[in-house]
Protein backbone atom coordinates (compact mmCIF):
# COMPACT_ATOMS: atom_id res chain seq x y z
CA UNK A 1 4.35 14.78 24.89
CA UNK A 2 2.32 17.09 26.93
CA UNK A 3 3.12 20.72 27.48
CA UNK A 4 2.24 23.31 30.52
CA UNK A 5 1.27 26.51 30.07
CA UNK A 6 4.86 27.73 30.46
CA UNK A 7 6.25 25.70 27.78
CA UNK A 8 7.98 27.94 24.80
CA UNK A 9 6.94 27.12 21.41
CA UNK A 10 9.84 25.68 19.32
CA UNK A 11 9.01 24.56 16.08
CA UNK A 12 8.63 21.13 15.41
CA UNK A 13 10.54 20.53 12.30
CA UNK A 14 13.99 21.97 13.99
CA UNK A 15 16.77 20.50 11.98
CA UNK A 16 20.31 20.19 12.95
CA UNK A 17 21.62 22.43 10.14
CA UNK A 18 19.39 25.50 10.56
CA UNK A 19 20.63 25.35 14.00
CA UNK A 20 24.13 25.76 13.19
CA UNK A 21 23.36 28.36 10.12
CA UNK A 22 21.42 30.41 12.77
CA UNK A 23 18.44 30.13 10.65
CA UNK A 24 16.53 29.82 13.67
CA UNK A 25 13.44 32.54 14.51
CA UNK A 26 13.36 33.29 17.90
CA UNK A 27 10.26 32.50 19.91
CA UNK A 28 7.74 34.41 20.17
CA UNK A 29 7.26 35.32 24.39
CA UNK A 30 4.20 36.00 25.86
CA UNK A 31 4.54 38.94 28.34
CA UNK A 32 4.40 36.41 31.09
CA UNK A 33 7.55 34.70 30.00
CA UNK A 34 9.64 38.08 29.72
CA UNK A 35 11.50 39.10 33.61
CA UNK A 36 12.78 41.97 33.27
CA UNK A 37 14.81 42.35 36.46
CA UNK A 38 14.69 40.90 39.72
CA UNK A 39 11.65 42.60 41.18
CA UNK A 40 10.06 40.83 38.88
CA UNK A 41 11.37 37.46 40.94
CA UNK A 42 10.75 38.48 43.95
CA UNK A 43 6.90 39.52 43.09
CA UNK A 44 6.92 35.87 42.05
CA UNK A 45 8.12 34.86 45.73
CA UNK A 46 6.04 37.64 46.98
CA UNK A 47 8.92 38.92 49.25
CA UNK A 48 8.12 41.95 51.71
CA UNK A 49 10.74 44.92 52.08
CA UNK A 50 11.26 45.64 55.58
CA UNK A 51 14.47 47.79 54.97
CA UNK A 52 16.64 49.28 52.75
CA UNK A 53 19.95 50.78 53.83
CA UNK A 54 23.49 51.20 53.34
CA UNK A 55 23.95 49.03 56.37
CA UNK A 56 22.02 45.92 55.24
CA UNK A 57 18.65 44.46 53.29
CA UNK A 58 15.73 42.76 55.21
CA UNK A 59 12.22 41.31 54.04
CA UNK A 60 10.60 38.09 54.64
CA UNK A 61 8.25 36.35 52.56
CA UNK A 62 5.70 32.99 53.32
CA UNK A 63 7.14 29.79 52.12
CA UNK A 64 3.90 28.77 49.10
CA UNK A 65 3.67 25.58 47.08
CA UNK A 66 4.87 27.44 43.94
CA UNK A 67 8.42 28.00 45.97
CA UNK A 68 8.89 24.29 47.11
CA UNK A 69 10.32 21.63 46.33
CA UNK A 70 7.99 18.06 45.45
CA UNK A 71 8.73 17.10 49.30
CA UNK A 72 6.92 20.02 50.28
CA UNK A 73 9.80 22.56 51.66
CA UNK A 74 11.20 25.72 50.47
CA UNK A 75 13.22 25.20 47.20
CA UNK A 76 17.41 25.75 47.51
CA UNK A 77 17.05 27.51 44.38
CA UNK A 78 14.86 30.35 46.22
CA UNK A 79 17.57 30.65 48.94
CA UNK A 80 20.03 31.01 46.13
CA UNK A 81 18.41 33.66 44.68
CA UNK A 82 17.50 35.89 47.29
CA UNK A 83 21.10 35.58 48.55
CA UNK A 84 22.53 37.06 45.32
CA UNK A 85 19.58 39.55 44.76
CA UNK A 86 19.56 41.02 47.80
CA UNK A 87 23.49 41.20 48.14
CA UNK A 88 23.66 42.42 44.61
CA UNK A 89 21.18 45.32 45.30
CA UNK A 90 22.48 46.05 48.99
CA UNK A 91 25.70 46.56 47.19
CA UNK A 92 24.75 48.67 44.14
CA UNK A 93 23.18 50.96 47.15
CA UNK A 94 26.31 51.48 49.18
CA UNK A 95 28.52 51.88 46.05
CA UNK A 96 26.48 54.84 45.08
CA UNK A 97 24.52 53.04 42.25
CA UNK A 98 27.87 51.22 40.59
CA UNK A 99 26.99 48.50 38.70
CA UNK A 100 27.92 44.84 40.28
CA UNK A 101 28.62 41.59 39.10
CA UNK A 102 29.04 38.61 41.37
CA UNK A 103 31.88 36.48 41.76
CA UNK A 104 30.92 33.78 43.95
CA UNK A 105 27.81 32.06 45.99
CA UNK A 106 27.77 30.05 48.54
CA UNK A 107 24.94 28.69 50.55
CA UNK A 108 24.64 26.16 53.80
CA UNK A 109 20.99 25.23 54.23
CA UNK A 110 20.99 24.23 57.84
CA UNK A 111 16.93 23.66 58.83
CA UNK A 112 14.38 22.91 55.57
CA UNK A 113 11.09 25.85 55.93
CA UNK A 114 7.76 24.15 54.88
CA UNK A 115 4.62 25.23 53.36
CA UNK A 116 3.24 28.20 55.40
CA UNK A 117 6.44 29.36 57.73
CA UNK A 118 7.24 32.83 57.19
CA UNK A 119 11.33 33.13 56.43
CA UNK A 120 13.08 36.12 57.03
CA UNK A 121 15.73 37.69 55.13
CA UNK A 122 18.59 40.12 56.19
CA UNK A 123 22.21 40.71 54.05
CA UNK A 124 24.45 42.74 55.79
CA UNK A 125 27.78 44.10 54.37
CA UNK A 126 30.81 41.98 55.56
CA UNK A 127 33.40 44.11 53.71
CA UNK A 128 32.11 46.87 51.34
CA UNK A 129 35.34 48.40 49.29
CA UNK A 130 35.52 50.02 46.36
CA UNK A 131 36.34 47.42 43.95
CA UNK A 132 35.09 44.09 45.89
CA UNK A 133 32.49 43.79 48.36
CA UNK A 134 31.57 40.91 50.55
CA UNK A 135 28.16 40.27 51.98
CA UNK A 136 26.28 37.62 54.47
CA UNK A 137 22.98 36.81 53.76
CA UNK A 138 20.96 34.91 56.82
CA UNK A 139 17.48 32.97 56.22
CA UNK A 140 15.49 32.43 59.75
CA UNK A 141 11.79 31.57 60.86
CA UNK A 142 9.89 31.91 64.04
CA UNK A 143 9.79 28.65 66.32
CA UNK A 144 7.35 27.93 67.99
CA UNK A 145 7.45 28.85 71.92
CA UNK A 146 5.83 26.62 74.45
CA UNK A 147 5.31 29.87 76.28
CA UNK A 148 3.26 32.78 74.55
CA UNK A 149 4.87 34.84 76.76
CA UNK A 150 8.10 34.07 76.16
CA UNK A 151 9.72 36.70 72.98
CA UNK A 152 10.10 35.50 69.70
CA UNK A 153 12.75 33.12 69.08
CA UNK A 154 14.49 32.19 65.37
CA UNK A 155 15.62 29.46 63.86
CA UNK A 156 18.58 29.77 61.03
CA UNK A 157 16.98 27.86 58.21
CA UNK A 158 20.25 29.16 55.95
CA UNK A 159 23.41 31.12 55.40
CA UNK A 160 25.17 32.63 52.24
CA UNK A 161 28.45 34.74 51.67
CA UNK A 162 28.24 36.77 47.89
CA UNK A 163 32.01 38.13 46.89
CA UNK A 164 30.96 41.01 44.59
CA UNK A 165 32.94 42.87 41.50
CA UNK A 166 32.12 47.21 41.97
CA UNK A 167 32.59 49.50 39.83
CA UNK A 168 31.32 48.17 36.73
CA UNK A 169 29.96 50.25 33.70
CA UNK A 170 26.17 50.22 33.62
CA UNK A 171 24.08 50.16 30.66
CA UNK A 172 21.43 52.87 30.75
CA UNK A 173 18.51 50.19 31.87
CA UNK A 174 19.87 49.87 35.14
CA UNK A 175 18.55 53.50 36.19
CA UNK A 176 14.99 51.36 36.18
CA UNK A 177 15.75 48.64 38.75
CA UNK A 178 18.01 51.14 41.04
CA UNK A 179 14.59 53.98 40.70
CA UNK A 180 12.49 51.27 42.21
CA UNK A 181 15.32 50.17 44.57
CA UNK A 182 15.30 53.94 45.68
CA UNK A 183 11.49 54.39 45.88
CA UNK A 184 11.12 51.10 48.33
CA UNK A 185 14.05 52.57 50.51
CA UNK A 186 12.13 55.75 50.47
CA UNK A 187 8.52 54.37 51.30
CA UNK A 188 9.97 52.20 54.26
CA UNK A 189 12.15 55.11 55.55
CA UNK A 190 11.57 58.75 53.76
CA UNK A 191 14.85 60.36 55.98
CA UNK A 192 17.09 57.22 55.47
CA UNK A 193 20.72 57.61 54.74
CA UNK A 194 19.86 56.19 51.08
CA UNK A 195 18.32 58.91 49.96
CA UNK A 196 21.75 60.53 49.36
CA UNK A 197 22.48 58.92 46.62
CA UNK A 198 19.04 59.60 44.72
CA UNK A 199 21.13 62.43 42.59
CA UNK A 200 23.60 59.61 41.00
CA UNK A 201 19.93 58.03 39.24
C-alpha cells in the first residue's frame, strides 16, 4: 500500500488488545502535521483579510487545485470551513473576546467556483446576544461582463447561517488566536471600533 507524504506513521504490528489497554504510543507529528488554530487553515487556503469589525468579516481568496474537488471546483468542505471560522471569530470579536462554541452549520452551495475564480467572503451578524449569536456567511465571485464598462457584478456561489454558544470559559491559549485576530483588525483599520476591546487580551 502506498503512502503520501501526509500519511501518519502507525505501527505496523497494531494489535487489537494494546488498543483497548491504551498501550498505544502516540505518533510522532512532524511540525507540518500540527494546526494549531485556524489561521493556520486559512494560510493553507491562502485567504486575504479585507476587514475586521464588530459589524461583519470579509476576505476573499483564489479557488487553487489544492482546495478542489477531483472535478476541478472549489471543495464544500472549504465553504464549510470558512463559514464557521469566520462566524466563530466575528463573534468572539463582538462578544468582547468570550469564548464560542458552535451549535449548528448550515450551507446551500448554489453556483460551483473553479480553478482560478477569486471567491469572496463576508459574515455579518444576524443576531449577536449575549448568550447566542447568529451569523450569515455569503460566498460570491465576479462574472464576467460583456461590457468592461459596465461595474462589477457577483455571483452567489454559497450561503451559510452559524447559531453560536457565548460566553464560554476560555483556556489561556485562546489569548494567541484573538492577539492575531486583533493585530489583522488593526493593520486593515488602525482607528476601527475593534480596537476597544484590545484591553480584554
Amino acid at each position: 500500500m502506498a503512502t503520501s507524504e501526509h500519511s501518519r506513521n502507525f505501527p505496523s504490528d497494531l494489535k487489537a488488545e494494546d488498543v483497548e489497554a491504551g498501550n498505544i504510543t502516540k505518533p510522532v507529528l512532524s511540525e507540518r502535521e500540527l494546526v494549531s488554530d485556524g489561521f493556520d487553515v486559512l494560510n493553507f487556503i491562502e485567504f486575504q483579510w479585507d476587514a475586521v469589525s464588530t459589524s461583519g468579516l470579509r476576505g476573499h481568496f483564489l479557488v487553487t487545485p489544492k482546495l478542489c474537488q477531483p472535478f476541478g471546483v472549489l471543495h464544500g468542505g472549504i465553504t464549510a470551513f470558512l463559514a464557521e471560522n469566520l462566524s466563530s471569530m466575528g463573534a468572539s470579536v463582538v462578544s468582547n473576546w468570550e469564548r464560542v462554541a458552535g451549535l449548528d452549520l448550515n450551507v446551500n452551495h448554489l453556483l460551483s467556483a473553479s480553478i482560478g475564480e477569486t471567491v469572496h467572503v463576508k459574515a455579518t451578524p444576524l443576531r449577536a446576544g449575549k448568550r447566542v449569536q447568529v451569523w450569515d456567511v455569503t460566498f460570491t465571485k465576479p462574472v464576467k461582463s460583456r461590457n468592461s464598462s459596465e461595474p462589477q457584478a457577483f455571483a452567489t456561489t454559497a450561503v451559510a447561517r452559524l447559531t453560536l454558544l457565548v460566553g464560554l470559559p476560555g483556556p489561556e491559549t485562546a489569548k494567541v488566536g484573538n492577539a492575531r485576530l486583533m493585530g489583522i483588525a488593526r493593520a486593515l483599520s488602525p482607528a476601527d471600533e475593534i480596537s476597544v476591546a484590545a484591553s480584554k487580551l
